[in-house]
N, C-alpha and C. Protein backbone atom coordinates (compact mmCIF):
# COMPACT_ATOMS: atom_id res chain seq x y z
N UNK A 1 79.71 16.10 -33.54
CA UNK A 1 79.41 15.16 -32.48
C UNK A 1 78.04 14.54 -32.68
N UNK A 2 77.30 15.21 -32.89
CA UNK A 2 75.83 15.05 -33.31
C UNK A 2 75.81 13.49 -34.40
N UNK A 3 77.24 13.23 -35.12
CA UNK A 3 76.68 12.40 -36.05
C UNK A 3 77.09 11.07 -35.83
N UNK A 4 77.81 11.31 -34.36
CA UNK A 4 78.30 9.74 -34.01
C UNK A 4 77.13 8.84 -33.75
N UNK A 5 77.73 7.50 -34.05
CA UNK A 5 76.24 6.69 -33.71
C UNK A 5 76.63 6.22 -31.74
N UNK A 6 75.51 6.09 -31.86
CA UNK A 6 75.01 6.02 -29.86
C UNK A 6 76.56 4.87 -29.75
N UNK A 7 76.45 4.02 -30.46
CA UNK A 7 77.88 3.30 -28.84
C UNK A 7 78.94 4.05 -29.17
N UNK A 8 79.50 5.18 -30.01
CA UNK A 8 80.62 5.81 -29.66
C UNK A 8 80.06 7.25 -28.58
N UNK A 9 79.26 7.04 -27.67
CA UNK A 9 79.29 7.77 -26.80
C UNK A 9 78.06 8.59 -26.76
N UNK A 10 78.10 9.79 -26.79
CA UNK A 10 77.08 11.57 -26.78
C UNK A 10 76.11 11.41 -27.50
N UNK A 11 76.57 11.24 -28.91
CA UNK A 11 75.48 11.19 -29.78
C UNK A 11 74.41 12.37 -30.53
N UNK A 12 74.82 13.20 -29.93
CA UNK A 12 74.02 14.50 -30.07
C UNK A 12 72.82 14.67 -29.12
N UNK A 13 72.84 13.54 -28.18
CA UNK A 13 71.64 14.13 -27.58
C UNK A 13 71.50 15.49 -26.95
N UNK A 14 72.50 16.49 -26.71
CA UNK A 14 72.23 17.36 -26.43
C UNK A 14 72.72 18.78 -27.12
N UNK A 15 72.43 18.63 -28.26
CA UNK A 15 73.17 19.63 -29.32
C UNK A 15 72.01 20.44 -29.86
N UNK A 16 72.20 21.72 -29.83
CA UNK A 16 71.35 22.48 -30.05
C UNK A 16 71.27 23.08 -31.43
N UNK A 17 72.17 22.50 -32.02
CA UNK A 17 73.54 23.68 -33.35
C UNK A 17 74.01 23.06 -33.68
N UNK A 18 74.26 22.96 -34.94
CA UNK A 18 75.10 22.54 -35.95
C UNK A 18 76.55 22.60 -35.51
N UNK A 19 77.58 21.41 -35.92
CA UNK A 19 79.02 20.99 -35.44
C UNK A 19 79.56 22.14 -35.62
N UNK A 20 79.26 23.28 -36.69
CA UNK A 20 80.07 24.33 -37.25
C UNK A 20 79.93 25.55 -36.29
N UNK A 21 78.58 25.21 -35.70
CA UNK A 21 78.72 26.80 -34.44
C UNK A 21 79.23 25.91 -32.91
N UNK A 22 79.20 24.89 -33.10
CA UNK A 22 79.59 24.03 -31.64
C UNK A 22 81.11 24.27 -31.29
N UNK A 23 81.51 25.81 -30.34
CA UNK A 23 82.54 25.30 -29.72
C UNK A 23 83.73 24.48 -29.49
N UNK A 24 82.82 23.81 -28.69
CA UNK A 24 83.95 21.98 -28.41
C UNK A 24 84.06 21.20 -29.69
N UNK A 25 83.34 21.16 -30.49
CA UNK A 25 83.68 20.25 -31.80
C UNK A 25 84.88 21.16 -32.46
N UNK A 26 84.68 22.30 -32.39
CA UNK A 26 85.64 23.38 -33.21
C UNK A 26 87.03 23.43 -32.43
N UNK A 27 87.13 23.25 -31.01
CA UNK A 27 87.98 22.81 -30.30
C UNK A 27 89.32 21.43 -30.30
N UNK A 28 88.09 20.44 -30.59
CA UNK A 28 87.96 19.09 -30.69
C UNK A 28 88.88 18.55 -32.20
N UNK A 29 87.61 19.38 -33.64
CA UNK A 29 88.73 19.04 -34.78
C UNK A 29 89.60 19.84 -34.83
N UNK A 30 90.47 20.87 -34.73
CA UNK A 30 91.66 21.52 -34.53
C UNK A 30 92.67 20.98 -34.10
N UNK A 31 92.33 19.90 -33.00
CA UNK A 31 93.66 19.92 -32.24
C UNK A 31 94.51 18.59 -32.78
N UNK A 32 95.55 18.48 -32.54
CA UNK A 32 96.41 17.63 -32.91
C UNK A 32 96.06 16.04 -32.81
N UNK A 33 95.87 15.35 -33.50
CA UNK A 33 95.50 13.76 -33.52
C UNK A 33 96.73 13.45 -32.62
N UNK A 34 96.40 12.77 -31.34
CA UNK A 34 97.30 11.83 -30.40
C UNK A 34 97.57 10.00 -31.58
N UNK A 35 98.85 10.11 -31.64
CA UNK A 35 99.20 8.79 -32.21
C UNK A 35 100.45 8.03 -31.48
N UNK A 36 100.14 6.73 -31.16
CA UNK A 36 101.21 6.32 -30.54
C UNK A 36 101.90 5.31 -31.60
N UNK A 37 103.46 5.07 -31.32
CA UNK A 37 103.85 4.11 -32.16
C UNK A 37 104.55 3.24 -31.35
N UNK A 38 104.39 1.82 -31.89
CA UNK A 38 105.03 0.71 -30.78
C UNK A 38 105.85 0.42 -32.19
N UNK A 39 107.37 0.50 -31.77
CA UNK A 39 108.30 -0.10 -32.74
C UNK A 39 109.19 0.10 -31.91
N UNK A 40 110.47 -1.48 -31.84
CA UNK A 40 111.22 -1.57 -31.13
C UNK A 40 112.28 -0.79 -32.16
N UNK A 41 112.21 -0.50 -33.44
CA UNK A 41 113.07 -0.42 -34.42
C UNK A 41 113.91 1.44 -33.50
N UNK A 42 114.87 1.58 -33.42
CA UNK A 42 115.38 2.55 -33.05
C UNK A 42 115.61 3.75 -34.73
N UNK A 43 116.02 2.92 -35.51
CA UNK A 43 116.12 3.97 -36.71
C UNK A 43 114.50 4.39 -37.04
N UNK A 44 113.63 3.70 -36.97
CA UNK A 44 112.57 4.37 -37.77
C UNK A 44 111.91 5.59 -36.26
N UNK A 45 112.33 5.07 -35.09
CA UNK A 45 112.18 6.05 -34.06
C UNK A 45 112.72 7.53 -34.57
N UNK A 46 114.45 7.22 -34.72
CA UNK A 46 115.13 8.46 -34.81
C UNK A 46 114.86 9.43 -36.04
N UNK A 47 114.36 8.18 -37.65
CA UNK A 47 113.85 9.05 -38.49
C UNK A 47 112.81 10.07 -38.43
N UNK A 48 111.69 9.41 -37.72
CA UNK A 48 110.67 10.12 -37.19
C UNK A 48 110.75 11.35 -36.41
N UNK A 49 111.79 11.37 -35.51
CA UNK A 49 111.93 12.52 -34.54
C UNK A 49 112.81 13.87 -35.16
N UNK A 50 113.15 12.92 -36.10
CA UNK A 50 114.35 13.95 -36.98
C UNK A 50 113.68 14.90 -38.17
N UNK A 51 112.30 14.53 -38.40
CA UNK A 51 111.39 15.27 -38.67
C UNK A 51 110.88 16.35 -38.44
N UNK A 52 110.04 17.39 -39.23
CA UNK A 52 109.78 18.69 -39.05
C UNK A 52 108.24 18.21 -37.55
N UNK A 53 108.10 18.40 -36.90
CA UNK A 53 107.08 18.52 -35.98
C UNK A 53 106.10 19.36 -36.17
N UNK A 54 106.05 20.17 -37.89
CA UNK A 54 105.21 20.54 -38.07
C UNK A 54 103.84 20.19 -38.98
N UNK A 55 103.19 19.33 -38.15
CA UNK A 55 102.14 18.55 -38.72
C UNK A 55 100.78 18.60 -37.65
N UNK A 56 99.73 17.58 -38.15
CA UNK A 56 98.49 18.17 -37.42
C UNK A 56 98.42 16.41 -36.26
N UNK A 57 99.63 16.19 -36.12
CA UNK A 57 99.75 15.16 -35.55
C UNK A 57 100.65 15.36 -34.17
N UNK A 58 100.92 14.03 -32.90
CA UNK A 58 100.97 14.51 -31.85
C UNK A 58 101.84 13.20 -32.07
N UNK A 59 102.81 13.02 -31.76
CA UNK A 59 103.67 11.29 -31.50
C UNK A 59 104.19 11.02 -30.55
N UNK A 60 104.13 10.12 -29.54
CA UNK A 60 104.65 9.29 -28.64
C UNK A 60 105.08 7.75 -29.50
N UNK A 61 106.03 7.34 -28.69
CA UNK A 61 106.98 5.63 -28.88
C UNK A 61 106.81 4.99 -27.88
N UNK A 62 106.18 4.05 -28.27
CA UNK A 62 106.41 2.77 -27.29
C UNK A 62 106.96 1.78 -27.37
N UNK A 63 108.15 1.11 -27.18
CA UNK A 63 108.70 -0.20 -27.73
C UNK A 63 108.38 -1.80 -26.85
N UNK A 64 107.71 -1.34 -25.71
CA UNK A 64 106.68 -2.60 -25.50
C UNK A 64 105.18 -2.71 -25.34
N UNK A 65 104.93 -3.93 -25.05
CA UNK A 65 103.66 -4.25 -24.57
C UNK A 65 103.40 -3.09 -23.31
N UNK A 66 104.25 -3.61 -22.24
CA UNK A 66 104.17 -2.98 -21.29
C UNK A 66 103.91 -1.15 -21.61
N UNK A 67 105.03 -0.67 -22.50
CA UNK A 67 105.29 0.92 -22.64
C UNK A 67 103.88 1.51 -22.92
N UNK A 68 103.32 0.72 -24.24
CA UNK A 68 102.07 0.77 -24.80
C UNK A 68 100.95 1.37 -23.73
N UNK A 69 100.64 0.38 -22.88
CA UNK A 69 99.61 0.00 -21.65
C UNK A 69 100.08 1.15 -21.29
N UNK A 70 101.33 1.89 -20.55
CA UNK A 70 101.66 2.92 -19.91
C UNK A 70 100.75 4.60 -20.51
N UNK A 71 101.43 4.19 -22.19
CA UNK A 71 101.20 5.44 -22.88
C UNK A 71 99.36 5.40 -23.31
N UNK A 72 98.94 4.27 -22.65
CA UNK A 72 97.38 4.82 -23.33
C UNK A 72 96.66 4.87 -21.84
N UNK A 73 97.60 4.89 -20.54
CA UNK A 73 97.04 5.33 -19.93
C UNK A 73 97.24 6.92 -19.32
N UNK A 74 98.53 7.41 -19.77
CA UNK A 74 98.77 9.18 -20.27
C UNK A 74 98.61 9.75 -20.99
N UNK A 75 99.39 9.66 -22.07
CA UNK A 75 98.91 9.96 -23.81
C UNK A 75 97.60 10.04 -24.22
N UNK A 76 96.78 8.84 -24.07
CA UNK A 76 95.32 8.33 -24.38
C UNK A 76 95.26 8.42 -26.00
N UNK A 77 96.33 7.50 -26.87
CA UNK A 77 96.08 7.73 -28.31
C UNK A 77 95.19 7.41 -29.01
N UNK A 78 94.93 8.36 -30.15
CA UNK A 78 94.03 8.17 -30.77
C UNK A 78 93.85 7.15 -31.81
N UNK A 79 95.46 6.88 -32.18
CA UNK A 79 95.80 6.09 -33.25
C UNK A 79 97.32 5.05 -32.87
N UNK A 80 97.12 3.76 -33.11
CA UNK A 80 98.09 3.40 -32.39
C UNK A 80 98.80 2.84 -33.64
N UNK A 81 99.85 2.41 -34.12
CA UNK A 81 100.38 2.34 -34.87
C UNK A 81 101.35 1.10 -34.46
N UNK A 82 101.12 -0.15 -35.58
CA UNK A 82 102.45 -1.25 -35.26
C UNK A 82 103.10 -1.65 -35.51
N UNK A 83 104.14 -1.41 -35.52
CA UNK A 83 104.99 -2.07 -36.67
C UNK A 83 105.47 -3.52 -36.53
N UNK A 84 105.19 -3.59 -38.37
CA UNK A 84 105.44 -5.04 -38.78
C UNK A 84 106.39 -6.35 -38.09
N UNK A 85 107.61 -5.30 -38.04
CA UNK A 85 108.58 -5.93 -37.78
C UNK A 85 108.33 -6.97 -36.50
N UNK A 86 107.24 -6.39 -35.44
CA UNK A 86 106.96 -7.34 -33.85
C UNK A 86 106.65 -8.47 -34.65
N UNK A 87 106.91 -9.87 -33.83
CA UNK A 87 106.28 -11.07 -33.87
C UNK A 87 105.04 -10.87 -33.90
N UNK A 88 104.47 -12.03 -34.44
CA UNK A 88 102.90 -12.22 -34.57
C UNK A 88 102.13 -11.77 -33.20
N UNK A 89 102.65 -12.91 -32.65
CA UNK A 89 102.36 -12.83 -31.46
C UNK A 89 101.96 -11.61 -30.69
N UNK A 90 102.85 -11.06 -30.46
CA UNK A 90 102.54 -9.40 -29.88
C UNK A 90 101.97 -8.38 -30.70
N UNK A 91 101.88 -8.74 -31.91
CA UNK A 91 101.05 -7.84 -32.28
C UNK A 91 99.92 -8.25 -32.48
N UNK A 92 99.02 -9.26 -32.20
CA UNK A 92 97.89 -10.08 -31.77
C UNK A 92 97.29 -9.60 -30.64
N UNK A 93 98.32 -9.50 -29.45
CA UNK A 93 98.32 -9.19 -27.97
C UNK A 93 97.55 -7.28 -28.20
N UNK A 94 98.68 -7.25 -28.90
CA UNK A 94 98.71 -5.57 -28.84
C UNK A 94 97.25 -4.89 -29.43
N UNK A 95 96.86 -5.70 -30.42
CA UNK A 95 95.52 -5.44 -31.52
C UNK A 95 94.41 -5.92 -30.13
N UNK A 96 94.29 -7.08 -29.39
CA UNK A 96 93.17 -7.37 -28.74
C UNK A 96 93.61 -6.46 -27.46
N UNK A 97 94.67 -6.35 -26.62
CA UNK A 97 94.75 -5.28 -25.70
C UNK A 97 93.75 -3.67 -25.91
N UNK A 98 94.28 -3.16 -27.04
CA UNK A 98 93.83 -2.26 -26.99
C UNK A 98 92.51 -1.91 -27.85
N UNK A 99 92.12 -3.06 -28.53
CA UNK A 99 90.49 -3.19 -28.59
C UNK A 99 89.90 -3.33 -27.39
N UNK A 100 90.35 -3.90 -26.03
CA UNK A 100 89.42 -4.13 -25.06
C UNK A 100 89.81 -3.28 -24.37
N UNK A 101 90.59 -2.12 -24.36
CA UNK A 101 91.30 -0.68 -23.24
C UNK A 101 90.13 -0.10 -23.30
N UNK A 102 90.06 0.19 -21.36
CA UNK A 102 88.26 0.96 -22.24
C UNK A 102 89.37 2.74 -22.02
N UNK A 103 89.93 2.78 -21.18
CA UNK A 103 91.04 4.22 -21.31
C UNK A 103 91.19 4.50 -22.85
N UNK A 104 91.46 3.76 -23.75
CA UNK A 104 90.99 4.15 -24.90
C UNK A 104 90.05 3.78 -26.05
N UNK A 105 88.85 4.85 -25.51
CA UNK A 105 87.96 4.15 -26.68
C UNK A 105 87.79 4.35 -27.66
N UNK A 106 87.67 4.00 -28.70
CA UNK A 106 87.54 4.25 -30.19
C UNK A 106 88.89 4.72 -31.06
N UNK A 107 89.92 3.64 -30.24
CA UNK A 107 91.33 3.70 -30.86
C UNK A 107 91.12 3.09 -31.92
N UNK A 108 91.70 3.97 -33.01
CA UNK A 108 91.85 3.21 -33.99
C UNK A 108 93.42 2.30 -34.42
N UNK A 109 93.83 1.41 -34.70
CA UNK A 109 95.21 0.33 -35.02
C UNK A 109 95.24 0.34 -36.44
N UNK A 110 96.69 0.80 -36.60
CA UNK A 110 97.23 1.07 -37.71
C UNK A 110 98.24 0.28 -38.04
N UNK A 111 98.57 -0.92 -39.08
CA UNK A 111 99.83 -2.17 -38.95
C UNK A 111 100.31 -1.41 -40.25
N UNK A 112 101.71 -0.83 -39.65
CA UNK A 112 102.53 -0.71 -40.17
C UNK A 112 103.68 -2.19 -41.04
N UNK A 113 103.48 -1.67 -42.55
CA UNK A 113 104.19 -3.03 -43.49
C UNK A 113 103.40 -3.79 -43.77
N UNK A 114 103.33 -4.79 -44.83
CA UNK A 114 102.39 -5.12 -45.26
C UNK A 114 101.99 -6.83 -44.36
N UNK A 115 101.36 -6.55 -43.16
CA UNK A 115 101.22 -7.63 -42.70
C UNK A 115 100.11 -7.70 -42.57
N UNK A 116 99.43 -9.22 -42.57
CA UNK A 116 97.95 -9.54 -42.61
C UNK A 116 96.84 -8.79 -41.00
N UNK A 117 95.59 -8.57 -42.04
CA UNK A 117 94.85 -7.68 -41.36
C UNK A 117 93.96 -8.28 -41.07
N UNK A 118 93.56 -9.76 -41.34
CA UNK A 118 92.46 -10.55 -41.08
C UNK A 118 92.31 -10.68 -39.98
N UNK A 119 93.19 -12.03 -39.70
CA UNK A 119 92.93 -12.56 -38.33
C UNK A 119 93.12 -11.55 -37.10
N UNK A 120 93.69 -10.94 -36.92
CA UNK A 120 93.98 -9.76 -35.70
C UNK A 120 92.93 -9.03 -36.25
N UNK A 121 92.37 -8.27 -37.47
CA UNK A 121 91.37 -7.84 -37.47
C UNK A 121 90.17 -8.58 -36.70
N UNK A 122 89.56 -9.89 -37.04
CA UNK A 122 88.57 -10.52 -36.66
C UNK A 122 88.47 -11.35 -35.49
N UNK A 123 90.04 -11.09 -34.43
CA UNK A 123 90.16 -11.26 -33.09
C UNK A 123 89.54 -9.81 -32.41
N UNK A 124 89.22 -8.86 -32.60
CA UNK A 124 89.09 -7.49 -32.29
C UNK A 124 87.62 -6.68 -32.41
N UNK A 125 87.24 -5.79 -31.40
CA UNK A 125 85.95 -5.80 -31.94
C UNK A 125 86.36 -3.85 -32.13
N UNK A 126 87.42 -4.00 -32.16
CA UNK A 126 87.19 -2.42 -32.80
C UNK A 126 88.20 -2.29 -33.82
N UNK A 127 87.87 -1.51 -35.06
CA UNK A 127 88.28 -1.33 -36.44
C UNK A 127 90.31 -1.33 -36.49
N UNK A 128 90.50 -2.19 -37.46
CA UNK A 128 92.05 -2.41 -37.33
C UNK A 128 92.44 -2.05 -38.67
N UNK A 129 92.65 -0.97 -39.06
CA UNK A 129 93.15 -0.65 -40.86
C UNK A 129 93.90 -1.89 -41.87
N UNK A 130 93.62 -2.66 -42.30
CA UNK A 130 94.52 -3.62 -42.89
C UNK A 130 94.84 -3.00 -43.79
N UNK A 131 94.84 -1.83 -44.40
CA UNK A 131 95.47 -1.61 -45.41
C UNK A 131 96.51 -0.94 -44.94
N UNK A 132 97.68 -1.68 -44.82
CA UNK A 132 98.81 -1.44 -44.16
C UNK A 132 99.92 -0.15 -44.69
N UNK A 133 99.89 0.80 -43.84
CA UNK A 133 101.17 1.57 -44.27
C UNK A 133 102.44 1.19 -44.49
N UNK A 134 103.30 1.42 -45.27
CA UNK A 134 104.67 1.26 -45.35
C UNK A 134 105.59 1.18 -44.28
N UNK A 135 106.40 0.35 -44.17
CA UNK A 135 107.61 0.66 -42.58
C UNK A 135 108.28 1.91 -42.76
N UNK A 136 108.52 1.91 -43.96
CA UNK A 136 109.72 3.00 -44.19
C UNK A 136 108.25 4.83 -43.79
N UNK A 137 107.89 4.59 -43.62
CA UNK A 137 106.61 5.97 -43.35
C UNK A 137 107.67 7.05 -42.88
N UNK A 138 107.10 7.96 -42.95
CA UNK A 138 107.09 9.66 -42.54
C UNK A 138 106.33 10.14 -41.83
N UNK A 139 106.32 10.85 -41.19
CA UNK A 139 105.37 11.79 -40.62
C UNK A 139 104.51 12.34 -41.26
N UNK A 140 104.58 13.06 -42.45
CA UNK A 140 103.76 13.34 -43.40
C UNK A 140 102.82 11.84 -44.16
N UNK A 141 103.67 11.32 -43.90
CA UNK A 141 102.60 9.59 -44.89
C UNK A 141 101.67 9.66 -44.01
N UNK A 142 102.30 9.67 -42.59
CA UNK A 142 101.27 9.26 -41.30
C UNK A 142 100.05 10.34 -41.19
N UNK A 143 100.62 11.54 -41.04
CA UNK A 143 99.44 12.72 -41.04
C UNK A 143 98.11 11.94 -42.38
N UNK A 144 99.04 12.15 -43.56
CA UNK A 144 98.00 11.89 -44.94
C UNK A 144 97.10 10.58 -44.44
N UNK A 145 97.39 9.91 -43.92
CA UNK A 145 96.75 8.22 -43.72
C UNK A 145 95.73 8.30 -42.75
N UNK A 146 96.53 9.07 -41.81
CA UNK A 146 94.91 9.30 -40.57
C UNK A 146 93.81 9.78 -41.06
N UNK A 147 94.58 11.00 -41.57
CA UNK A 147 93.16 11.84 -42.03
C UNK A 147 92.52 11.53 -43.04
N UNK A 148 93.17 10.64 -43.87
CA UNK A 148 92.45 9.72 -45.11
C UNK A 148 91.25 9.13 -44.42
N UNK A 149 91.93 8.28 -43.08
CA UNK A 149 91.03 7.25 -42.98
C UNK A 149 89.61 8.54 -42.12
N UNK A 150 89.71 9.26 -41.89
CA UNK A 150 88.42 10.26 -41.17
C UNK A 150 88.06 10.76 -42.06
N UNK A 151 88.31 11.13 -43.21
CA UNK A 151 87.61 11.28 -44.25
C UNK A 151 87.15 10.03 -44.62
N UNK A 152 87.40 9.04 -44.89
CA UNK A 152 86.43 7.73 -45.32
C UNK A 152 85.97 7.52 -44.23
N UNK A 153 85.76 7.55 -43.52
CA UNK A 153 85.01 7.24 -42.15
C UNK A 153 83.19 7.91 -42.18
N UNK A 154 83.76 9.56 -42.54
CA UNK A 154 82.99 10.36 -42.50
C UNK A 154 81.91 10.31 -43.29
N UNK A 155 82.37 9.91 -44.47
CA UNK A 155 81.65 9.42 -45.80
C UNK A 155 81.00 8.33 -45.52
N UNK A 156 81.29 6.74 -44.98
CA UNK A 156 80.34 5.91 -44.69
C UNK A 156 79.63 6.06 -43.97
N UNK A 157 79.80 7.08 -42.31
CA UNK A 157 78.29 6.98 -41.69
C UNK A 157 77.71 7.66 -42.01
């Protein structure tokens, strides 16, 4: 916690100890990454669920705008995930929605298929992965990709 920079929140101002004797951080990285996925696609739903659930990941579906808004105000994901297949349009909506959700802060957006990461990136003021995962994904692709990206994360600050 100590190594976030001040606008993602705490900051360490009150850390006495290193992340490794801290409790709540030890709490904190353990537990299952919350990821939501907005895909109207019903097969890549059912592939997904038909999956082993044994991963360091947590999944909810959303197949609208609306569902989305619902699930990041229960869920509160950590990682939202979009697939390609939506119109531009909504997934424009969906990238600036939940850059400006303050219910979730420091979501990270994940565009599923290889669709452009620019412009919805540079409509957004919080980080949008353009390096797009595959549609056809797994649960396991998905686990490997998150934690890819927190390991490169970790490394630049």
């Amino acid at each position: 916690m100590s190594g976030l920079a001040k606008e993602s929140g705490y900051a360490g101002v009150y850390c006495t100890n290193s992340c490794d004797e801290c409790s709540y951080y030890q709490e904190v990285v353990c537990r299952p990454k919350r990821v939501l996925i907005v895909t109207k696609s019903t097969d890549l739903r059912n592939s997904l669920l038909r999956e082993s659930s044994d991963t360091r990941i947590d999944v909810e579906f959303a197949s609208s705008e609306y569902e989305c808004s619902a699930a990041c105000h229960e869920f509160k994901p950590e990682y939202v995930v979009i697939d390609g297949s939506l119109s531009k349009p909504v997934r424009a909506r969906l990238c600036s929605h939940l850059a400006a959700d303050p219910r979730v802060p420091g979501v990270q957006i994940i565009l599923a298929n290889a669709i452009e990461g620019g412009p919805v990136a540079a409509a957004t003021s919080r980080r949008v992965d353009d390096r797009a995962i595959p549609r056809t994904f797994g649960l396991a692709d998905l686990e490997d990709h998150i934690f890819g990206l927190e390991v490169k994360q970790t490394v630049h600050t």
